[in-house]
Protein backbone atom coordinates (compact mmCIF):
# COMPACT_ATOMS: atom_id res chain seq x y z
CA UNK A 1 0.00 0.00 0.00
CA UNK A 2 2.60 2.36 0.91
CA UNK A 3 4.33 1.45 -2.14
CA UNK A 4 1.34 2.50 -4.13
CA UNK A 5 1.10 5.93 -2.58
CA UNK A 6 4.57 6.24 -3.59
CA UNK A 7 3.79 5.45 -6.93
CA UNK A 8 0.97 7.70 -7.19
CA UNK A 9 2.79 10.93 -5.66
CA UNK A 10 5.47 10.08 -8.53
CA UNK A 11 2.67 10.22 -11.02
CA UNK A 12 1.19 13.05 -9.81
CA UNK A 13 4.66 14.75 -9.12
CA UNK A 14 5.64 14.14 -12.92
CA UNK A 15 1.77 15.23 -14.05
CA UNK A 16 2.66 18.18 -12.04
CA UNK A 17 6.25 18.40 -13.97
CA UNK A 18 5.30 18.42 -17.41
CA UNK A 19 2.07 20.56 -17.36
CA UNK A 20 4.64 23.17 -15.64
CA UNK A 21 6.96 22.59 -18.14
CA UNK A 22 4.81 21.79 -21.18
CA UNK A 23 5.11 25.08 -22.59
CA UNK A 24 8.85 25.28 -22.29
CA UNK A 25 9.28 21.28 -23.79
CA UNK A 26 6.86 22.56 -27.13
CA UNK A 27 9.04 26.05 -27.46
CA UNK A 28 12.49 23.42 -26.97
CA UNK A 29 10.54 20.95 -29.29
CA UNK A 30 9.72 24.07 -31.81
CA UNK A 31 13.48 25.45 -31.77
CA UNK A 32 15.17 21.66 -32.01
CA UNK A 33 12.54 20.77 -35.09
CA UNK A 34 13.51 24.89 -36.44
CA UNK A 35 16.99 24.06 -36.11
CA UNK A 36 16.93 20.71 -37.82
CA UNK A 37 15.47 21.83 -41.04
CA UNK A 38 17.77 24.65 -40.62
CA UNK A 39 20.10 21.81 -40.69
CA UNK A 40 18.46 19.86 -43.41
CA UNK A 41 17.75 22.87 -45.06
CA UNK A 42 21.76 23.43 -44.95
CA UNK A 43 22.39 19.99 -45.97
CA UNK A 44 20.91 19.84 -49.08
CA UNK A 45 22.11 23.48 -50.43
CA UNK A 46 25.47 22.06 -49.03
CA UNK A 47 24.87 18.17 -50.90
CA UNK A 48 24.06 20.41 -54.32
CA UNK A 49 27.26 22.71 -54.11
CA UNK A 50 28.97 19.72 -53.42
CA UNK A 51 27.34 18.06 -56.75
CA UNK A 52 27.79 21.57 -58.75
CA UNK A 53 31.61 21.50 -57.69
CA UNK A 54 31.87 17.35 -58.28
CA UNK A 55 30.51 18.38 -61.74
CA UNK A 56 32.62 21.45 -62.53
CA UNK A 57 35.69 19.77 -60.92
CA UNK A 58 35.02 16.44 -63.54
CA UNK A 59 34.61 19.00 -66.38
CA UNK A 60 37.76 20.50 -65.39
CA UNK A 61 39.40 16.86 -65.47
CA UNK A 62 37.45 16.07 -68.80
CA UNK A 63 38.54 19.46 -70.21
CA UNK A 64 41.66 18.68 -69.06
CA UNK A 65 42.42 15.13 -70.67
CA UNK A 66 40.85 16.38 -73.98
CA UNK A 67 43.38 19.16 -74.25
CA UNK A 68 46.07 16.85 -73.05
CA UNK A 69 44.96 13.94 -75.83
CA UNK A 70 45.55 17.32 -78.18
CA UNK A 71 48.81 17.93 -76.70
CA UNK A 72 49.73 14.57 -77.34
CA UNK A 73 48.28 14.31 -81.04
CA UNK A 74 49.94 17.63 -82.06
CA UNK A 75 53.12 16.27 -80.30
CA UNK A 76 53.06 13.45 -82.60
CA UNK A 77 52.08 15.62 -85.37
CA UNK A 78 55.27 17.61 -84.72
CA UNK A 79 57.46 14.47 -84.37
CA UNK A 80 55.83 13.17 -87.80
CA UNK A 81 56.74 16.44 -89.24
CA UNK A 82 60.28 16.12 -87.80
CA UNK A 83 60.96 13.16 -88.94
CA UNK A 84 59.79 13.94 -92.25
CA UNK A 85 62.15 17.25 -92.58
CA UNK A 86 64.82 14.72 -91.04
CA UNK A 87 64.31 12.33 -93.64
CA UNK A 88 64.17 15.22 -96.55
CA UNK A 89 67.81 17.03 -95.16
CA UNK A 90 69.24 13.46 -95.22
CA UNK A 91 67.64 12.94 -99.44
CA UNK A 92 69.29 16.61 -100.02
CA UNK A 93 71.96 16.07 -98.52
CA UNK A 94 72.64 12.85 -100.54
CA UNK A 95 71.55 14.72 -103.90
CA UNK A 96 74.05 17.49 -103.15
CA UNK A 97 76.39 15.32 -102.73
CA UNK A 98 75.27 13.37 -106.00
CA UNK A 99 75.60 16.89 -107.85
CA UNK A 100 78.46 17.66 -106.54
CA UNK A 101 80.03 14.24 -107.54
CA UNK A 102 78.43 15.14 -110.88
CA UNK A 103 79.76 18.47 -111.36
CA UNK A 104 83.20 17.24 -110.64
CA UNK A 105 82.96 14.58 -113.03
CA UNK A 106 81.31 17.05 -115.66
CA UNK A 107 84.40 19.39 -114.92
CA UNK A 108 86.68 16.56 -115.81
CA UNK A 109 85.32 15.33 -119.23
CA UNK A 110 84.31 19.22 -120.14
CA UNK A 111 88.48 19.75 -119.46
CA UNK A 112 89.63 16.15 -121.34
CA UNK A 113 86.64 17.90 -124.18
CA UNK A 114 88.46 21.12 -124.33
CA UNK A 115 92.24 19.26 -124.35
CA UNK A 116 90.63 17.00 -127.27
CA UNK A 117 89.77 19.83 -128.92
CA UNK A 118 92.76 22.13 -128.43
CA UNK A 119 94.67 19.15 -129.56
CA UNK A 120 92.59 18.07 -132.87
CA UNK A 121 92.43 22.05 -133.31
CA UNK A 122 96.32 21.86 -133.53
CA UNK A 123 96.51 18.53 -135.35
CA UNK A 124 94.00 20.19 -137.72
CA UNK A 125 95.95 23.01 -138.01
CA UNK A 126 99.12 21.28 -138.63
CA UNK A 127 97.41 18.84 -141.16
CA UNK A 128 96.20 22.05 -143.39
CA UNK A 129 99.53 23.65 -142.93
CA UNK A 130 101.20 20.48 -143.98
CA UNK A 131 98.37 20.32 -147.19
CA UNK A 132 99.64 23.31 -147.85
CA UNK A 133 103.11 23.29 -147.86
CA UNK A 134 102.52 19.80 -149.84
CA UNK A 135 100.90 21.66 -152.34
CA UNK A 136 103.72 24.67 -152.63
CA UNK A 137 106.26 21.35 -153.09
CA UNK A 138 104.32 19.76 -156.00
CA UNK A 139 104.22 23.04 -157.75
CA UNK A 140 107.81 23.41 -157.35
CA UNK A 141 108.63 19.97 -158.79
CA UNK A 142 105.75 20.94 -161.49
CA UNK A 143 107.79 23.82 -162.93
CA UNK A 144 110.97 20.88 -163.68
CA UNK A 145 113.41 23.81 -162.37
CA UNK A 146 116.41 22.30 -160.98
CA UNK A 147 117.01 24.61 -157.97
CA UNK A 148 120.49 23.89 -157.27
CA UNK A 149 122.02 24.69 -161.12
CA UNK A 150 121.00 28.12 -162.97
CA UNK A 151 120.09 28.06 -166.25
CA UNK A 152 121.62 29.14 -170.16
CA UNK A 153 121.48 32.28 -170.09
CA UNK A 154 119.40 32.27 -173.45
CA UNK A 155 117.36 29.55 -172.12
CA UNK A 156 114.13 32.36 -171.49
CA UNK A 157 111.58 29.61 -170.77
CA UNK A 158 114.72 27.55 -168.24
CA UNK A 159 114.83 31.00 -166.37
CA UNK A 160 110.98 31.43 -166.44
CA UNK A 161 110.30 28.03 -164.72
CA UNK A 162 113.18 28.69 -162.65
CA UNK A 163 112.27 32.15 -160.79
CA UNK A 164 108.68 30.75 -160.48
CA UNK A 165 109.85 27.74 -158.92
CA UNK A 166 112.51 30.34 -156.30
CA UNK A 167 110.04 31.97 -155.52
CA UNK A 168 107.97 28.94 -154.93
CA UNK A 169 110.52 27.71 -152.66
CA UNK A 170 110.94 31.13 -150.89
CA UNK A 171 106.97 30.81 -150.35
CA UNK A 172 107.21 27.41 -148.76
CA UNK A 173 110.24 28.02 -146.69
CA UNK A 174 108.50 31.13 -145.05
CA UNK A 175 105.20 29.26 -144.96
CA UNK A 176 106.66 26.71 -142.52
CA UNK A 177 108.49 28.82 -140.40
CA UNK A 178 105.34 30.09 -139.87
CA UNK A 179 103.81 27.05 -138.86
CA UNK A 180 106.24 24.86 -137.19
CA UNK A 181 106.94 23.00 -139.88
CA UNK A 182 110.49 23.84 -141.25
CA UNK A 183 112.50 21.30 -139.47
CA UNK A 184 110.31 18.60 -140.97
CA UNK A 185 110.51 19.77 -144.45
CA UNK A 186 114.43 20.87 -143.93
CA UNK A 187 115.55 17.96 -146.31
CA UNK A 188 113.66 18.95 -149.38
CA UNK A 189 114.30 23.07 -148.67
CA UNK A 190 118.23 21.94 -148.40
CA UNK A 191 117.96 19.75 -151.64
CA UNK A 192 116.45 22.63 -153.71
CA UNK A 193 118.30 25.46 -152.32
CA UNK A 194 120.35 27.21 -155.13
CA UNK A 195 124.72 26.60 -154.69
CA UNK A 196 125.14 28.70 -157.65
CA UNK A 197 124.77 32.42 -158.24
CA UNK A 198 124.08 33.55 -161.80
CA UNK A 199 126.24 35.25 -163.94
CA UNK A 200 124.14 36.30 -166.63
């Protein structure tokens, strides 16, 4: 029994309690639910900046690996080209040397050209000369003057051929001093050259 009274004055005591302090639990109640939303409230603008910046931070990443995958493919554009301008010095390079090997051996056969042809030019030279002189010879022999013994004096036609033929001889003799050629021809000039002088 006496534990029932006990029981009872705690019942009462906490009836007592909360209708004293109703007010003050619904105005603690009011400010706790306030403040949660608040919270909740906070928590979701916080949960979408948190999206936004997952968002702008993966387009920043994104952005980033698509300009890096450019990097990379105008890198390889620029090795490409590199390797390309390598590859055309080293083809120059070997055609220079090509045309240089060319021009040397075009300078060598245009000088052995010009030697063939300085030497026929001579050898041509010396072969009219000689066609020449060959010719002055036969028409000394043609005039039947014997060089080394004058004439009769009477003998009009002897002294005729003979003059023609001296002065034949004079022709030739001068002719190949004046082209190299007298030492060659030296026998015949000596064998027509006159011993006597005339007395008529």
């Amino acid at each position: 029994m006496l534990k029932q009274q006990e029981e009872a004055m705690n019942l009462k005591e906490m009836s007592n309690f909360i209708r004293k302090n109703l007010a003050a639990c619904i105005v603690s109640l009011l400010i706790f639910g306030a403040f949660g939303a608040f919270l909740v409230q906070q928590y979701i603008v916080l949960y979408d900046k948190k999206n936004e910046l997952d968002q702008q931070v993966k387009a920043f990443y994104d952005e980033g690996l698509i300009k890096q995958e450019e990097f990379l493919k105008r890198e390889k554009e620029v090795y490409k080209q590199e390797i390309s301008i390598k590859s055309e010095k080293e083809t120059y390079a070997k055609k220079l040397l090509e045309l240089d090997s060319l021009k040397i051996k075009y300078e060598k056969l245009n000088a052995e050209l010009n030697e063939s042809a300085r030497a026929s030019s001579v050898e041509m030279r010396r072969q009219i000369a000689e066609e020449k002189l060959n010719s002055l010879m036969s028409e000394i022999s043609a005039t039947g003057a014997n060089l080394r013994a004058t004439p009769e004096c009477n003998d009009k036609e002897g002294w005729k051929q003979y003059n023609i033929a001296r002065s034949k001889l004079n022709e030739a003799i001068s002719f190949a001093r004046a082209h190299g050629l007298y030492e060659d021809y030296q026998g015949f000039f000596n064998a027509n050259s006159s011993l006597t002088i005339s007395t008529c």
